[in-house]
C-alpha atoms as a PDB file:
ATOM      1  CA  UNK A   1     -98.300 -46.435 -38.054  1.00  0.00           C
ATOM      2  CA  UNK A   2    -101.099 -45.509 -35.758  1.00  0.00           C
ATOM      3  CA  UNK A   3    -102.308 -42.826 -38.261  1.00  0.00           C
ATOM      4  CA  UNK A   4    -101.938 -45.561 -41.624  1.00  0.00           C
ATOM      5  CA  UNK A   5    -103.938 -48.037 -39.091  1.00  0.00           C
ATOM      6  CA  UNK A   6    -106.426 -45.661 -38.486  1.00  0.00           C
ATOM      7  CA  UNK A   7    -107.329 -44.600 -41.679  1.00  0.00           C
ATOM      8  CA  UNK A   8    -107.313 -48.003 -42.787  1.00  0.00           C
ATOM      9  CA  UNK A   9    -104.421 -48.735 -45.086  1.00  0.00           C
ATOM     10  CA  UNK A  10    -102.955 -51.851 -42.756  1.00  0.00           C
ATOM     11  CA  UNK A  11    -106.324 -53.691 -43.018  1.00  0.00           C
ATOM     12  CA  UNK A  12    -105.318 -55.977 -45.145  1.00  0.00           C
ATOM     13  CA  UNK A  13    -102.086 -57.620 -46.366  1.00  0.00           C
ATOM     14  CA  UNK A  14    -102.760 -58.449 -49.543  1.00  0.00           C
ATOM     15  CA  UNK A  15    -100.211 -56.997 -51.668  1.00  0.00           C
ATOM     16  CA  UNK A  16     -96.507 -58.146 -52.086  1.00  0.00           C
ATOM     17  CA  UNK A  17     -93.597 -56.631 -52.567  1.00  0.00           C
ATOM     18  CA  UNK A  18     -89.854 -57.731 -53.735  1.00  0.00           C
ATOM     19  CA  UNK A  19     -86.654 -56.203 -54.568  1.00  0.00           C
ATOM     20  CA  UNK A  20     -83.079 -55.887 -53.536  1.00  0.00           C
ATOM     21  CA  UNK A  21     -81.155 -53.604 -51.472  1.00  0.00           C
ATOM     22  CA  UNK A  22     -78.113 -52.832 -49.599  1.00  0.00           C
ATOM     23  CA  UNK A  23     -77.805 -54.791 -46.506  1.00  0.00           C
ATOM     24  CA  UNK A  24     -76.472 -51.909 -44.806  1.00  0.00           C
ATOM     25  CA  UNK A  25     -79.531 -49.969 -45.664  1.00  0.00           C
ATOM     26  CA  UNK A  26     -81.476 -52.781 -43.792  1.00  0.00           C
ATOM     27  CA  UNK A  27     -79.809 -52.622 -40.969  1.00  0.00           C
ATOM     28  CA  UNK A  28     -79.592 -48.791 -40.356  1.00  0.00           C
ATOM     29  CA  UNK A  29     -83.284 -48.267 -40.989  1.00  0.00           C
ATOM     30  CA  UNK A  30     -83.505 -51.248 -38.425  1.00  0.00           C
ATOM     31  CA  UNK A  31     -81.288 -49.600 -35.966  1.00  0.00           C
ATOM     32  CA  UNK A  32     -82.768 -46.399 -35.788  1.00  0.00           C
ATOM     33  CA  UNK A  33     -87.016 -47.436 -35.948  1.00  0.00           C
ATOM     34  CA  UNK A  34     -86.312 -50.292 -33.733  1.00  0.00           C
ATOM     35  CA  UNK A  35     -88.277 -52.582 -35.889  1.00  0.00           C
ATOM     36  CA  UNK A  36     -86.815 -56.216 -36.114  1.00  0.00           C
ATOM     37  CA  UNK A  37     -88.745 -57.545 -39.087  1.00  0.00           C
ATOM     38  CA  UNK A  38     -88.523 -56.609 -42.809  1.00  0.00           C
ATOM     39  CA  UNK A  39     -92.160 -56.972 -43.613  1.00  0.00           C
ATOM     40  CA  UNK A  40     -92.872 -54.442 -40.627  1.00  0.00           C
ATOM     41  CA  UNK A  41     -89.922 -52.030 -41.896  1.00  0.00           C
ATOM     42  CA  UNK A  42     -91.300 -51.839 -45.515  1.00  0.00           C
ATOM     43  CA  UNK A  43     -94.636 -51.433 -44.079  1.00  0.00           C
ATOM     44  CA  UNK A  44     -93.441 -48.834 -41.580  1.00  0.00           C
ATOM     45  CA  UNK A  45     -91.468 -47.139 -44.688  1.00  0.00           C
ATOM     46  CA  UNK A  46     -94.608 -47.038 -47.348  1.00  0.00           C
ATOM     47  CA  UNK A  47     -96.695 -45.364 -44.435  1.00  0.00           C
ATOM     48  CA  UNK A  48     -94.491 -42.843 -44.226  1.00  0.00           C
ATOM     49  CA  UNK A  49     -94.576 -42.150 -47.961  1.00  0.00           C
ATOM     50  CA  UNK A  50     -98.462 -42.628 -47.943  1.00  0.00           C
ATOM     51  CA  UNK A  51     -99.053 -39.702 -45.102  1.00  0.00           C
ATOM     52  CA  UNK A  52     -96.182 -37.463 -46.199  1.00  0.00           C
ATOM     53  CA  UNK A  53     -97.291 -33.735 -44.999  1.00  0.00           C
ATOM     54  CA  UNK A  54     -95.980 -32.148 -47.834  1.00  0.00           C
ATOM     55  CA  UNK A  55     -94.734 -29.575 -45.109  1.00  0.00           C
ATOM     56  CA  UNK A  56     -91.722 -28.039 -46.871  1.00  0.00           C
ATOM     57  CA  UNK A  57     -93.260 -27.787 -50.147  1.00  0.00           C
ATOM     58  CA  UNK A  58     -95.991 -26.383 -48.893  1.00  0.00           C
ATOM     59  CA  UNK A  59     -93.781 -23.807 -47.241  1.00  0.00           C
ATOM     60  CA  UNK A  60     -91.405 -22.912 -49.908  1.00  0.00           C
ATOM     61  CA  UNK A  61     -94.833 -22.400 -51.900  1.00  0.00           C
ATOM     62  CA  UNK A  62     -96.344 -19.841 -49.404  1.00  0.00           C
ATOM     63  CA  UNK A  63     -93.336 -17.555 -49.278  1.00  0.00           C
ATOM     64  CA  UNK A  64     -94.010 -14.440 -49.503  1.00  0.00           C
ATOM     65  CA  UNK A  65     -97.759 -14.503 -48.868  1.00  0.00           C
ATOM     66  CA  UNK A  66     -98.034 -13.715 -45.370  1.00  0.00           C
ATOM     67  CA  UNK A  67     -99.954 -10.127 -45.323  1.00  0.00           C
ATOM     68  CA  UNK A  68     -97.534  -7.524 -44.407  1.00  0.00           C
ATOM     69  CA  UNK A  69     -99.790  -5.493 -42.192  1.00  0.00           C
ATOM     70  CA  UNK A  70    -100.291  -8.511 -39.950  1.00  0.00           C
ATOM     71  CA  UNK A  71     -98.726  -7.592 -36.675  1.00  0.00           C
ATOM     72  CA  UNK A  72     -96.270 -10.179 -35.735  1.00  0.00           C
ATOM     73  CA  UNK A  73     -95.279  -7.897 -32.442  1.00  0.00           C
ATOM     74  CA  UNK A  74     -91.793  -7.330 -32.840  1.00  0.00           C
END
């Protein structure tokens, strides 16, 4: 949240969002961020969508690219 904050996508609050889900999906997502309140949980949830590393796609993409003479020392 600190990296959404700082890059300014929490400035404001002027979108809205609705929809229905499993209860039980609330209250896991809950339990395991510690965040009590929906707005902050779908918040919390977009900014992790929003600053998604990519990191495994990336990887699976540079197989195979690392030079072979490079000397990894073992």
């Amino acid at each position: 949240m600190r990296s959404a904050e700082e890059i300014g996508l929490l400035r404001e609050k002027d979108g809205r969002i609705t929809g229905r889900v499993s209860s039980g999906l609330i209250h896991e997502a809950k339990a395991r961020t510690g965040i009590e309140s929906d707005t902050d949980l779908i918040a919390f949830a977009l900014a992790n969508i929003a600053l998604e590393d990519n990191f495994g796609e990336v990887f699976r993409a540079l197989e195979g690219t690392v030079d072979p003479d490079l000397d990894l020392e073992f």
